[in-house]
Structure formats: structure tokens, C-alpha cells
C-alpha atoms as a PDB file:
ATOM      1  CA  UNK A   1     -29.153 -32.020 -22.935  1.00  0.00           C
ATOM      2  CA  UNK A   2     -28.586 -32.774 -19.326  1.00  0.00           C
ATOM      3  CA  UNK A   3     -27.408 -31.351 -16.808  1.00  0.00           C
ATOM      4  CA  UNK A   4     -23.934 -31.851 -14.919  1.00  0.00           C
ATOM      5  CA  UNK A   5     -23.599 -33.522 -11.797  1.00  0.00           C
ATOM      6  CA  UNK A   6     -21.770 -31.471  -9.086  1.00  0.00           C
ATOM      7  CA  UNK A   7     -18.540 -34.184  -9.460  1.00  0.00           C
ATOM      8  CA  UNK A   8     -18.656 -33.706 -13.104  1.00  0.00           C
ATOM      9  CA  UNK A   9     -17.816 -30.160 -12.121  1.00  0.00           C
ATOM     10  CA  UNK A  10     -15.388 -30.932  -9.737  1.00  0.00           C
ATOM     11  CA  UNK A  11     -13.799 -33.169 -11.735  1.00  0.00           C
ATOM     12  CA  UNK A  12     -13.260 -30.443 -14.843  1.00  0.00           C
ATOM     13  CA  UNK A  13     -11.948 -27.668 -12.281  1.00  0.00           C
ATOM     14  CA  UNK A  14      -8.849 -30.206 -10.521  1.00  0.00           C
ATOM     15  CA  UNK A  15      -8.351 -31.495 -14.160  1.00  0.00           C
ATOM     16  CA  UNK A  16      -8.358 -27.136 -15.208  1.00  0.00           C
ATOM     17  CA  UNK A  17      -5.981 -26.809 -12.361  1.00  0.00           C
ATOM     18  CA  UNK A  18      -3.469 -29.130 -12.844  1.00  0.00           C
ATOM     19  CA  UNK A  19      -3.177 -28.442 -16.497  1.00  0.00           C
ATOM     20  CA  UNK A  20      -2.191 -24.679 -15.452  1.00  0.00           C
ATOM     21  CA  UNK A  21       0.245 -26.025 -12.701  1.00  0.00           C
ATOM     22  CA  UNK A  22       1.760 -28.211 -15.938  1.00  0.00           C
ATOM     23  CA  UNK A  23       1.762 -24.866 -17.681  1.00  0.00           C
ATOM     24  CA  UNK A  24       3.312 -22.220 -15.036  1.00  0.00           C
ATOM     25  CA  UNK A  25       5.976 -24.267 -12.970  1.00  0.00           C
ATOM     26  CA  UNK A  26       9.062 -21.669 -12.457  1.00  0.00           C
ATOM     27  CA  UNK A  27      12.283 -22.579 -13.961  1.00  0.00           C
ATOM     28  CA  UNK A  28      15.650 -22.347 -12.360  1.00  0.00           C
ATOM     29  CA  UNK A  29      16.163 -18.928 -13.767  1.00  0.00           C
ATOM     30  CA  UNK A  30      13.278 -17.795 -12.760  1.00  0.00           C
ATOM     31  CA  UNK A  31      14.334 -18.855  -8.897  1.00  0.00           C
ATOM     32  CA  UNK A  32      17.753 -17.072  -9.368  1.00  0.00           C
ATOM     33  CA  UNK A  33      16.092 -13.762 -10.314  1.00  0.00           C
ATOM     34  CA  UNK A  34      13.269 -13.966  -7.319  1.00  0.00           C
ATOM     35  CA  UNK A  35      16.244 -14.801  -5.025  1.00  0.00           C
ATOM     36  CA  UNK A  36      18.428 -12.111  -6.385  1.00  0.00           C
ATOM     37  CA  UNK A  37      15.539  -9.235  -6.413  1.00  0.00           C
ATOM     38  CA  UNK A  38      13.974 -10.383  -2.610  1.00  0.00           C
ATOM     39  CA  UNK A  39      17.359 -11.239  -0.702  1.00  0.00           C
ATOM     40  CA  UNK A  40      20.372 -10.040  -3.001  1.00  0.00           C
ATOM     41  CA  UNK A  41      21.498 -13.363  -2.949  1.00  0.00           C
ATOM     42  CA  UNK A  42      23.254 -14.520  -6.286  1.00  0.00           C
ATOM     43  CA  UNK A  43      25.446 -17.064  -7.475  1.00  0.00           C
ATOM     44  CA  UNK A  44      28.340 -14.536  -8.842  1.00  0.00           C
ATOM     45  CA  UNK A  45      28.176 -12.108  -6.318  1.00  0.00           C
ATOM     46  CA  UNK A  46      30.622  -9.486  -7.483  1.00  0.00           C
ATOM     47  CA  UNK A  47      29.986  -7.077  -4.998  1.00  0.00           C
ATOM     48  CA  UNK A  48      29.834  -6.119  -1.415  1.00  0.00           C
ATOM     49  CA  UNK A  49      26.153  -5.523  -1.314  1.00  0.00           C
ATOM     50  CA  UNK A  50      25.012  -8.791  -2.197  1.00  0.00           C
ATOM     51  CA  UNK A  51      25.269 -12.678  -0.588  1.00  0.00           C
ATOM     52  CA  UNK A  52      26.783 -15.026  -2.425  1.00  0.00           C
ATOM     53  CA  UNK A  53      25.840 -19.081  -1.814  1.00  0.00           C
ATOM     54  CA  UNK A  54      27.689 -22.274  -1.224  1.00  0.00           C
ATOM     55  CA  UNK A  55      25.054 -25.175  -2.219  1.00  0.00           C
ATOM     56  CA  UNK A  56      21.654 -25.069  -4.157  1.00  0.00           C
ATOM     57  CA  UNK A  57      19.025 -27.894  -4.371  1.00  0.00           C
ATOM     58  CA  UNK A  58      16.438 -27.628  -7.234  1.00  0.00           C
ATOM     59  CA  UNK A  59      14.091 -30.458  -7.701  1.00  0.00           C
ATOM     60  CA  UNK A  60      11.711 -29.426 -10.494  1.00  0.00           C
ATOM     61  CA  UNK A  61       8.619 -31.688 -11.141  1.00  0.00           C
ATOM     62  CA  UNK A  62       5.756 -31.625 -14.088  1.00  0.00           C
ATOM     63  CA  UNK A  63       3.725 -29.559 -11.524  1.00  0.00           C
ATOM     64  CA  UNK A  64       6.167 -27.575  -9.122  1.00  0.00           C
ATOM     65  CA  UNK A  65       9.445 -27.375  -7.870  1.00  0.00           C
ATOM     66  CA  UNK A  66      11.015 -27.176  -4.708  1.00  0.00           C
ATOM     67  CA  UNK A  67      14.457 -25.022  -4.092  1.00  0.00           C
ATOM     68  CA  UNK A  68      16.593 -24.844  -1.238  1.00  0.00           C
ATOM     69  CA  UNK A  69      19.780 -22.923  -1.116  1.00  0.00           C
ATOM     70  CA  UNK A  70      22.141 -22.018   1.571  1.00  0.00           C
ATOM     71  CA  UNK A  71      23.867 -18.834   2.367  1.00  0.00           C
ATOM     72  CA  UNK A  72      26.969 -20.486   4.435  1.00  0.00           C
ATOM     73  CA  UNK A  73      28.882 -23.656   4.972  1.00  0.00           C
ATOM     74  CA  UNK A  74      26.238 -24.053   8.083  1.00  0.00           C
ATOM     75  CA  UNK A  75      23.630 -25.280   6.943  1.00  0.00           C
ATOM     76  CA  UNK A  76      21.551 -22.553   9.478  1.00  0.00           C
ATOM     77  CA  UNK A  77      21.665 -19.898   6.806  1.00  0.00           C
ATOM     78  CA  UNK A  78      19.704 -21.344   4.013  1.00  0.00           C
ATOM     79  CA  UNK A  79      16.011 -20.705   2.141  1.00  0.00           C
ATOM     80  CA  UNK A  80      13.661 -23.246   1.150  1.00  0.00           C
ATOM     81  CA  UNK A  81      11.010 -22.345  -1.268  1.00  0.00           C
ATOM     82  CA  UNK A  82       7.938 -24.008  -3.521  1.00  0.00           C
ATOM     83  CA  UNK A  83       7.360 -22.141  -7.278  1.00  0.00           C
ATOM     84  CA  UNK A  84       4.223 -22.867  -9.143  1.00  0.00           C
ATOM     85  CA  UNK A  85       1.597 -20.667 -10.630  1.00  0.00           C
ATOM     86  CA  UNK A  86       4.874 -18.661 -11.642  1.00  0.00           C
ATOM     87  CA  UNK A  87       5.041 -17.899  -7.674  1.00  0.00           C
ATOM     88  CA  UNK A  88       7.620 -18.673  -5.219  1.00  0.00           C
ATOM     89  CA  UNK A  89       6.017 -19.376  -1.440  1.00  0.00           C
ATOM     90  CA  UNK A  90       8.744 -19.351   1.395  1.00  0.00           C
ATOM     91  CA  UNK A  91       8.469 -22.984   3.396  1.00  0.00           C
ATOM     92  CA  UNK A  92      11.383 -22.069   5.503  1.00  0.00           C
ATOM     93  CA  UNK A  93      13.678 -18.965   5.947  1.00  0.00           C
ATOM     94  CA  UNK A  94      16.512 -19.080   8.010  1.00  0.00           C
ATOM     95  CA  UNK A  95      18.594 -16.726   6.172  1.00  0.00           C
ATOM     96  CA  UNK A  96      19.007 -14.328   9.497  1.00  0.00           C
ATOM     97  CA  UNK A  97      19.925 -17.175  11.852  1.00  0.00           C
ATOM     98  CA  UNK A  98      23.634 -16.652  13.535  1.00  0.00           C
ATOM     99  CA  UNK A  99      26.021 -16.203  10.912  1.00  0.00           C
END
């Protein structure tokens, strides 16, 4: 038998890794319920302790997705964020700009 080259290796852990990204991209209800458990921010915001928004942006690909959503008519107040591995990271929070 022989032995692996180191790009043979390299090769099988990006191939490893994008088959999990495939596998763990966050779906739109998954967003909501981050959103609504981090900044109380909801779609049917029935009550005074919670924010409710004007526009949403969800572009979901086979690997990730990207979400923006904004808080006001301006768009000043809004949240932009990128799921995968099941994770949302925050690219941009303005979300305590002026109101």
C-alpha cells in the first residue's frame, strides 16, 4: 500500500468540509428563532417587550446563507448575519444606531 501525499490529505479534509457545510446550512426558521432568542426581534411581535421588523433578506445557498433584516423604515437599524455549521456569525449589527 502506499502512502498518501500531503495534497491527497488536503484534498479529503476541504472535500470533508464542504460536505458538512452541504449538510448543516441554517434554514429560515432557524434564523427567526436565533433572532428572536438573542435580540427579541420577531416578525409578529405581539408585545411590548419585543421589536418587530419591516424588511428581511434571506439568500440561502447549498453551503450557507446570508440574512439581513431591518428593525425600522431606516435602513440604520438592521442586522446582517452568515449561518452555516448550524451557527449564525454577526457581519454587521447596527441594531442600536439612532432610532
Amino acid at each position: 500500500m502506499r502512502k498518501m501525499k500531503l495534497w491527497e490529505y488536503i484534498v479529503i479534509a476541504i472535500t470533508v468540509l464542504i460536505v458538512l457545510m452541504g449538510n448543516t446550512v441554517p434554514s429560515d426558521e432557524e434564523y427567526h428563532k436565533w433572532l428572536e432568542a438573542q435580540y427579541k426581534i420577531k416578525k409578529n411581535c405581539d408585545s411590548i417587550r419585543c421589536i418587530n421588523y419591516s424588511s428581511e433578506g434571506i439568500t440561502t445557498t447549498p453551503f450557507f446563507m446570508i440574512a439581513e433584516t431591518n428593525t425600522s423604515k431606516r435602513s440604520k437599524r438592521s442586522i446582517k448575519v452568515l449561518g452555516v455549521y448550524k451557527t449564525f456569525f454577526v457581519l454587521e449589527n447596527n441594531l442600536n444606531g439612532e432610532s
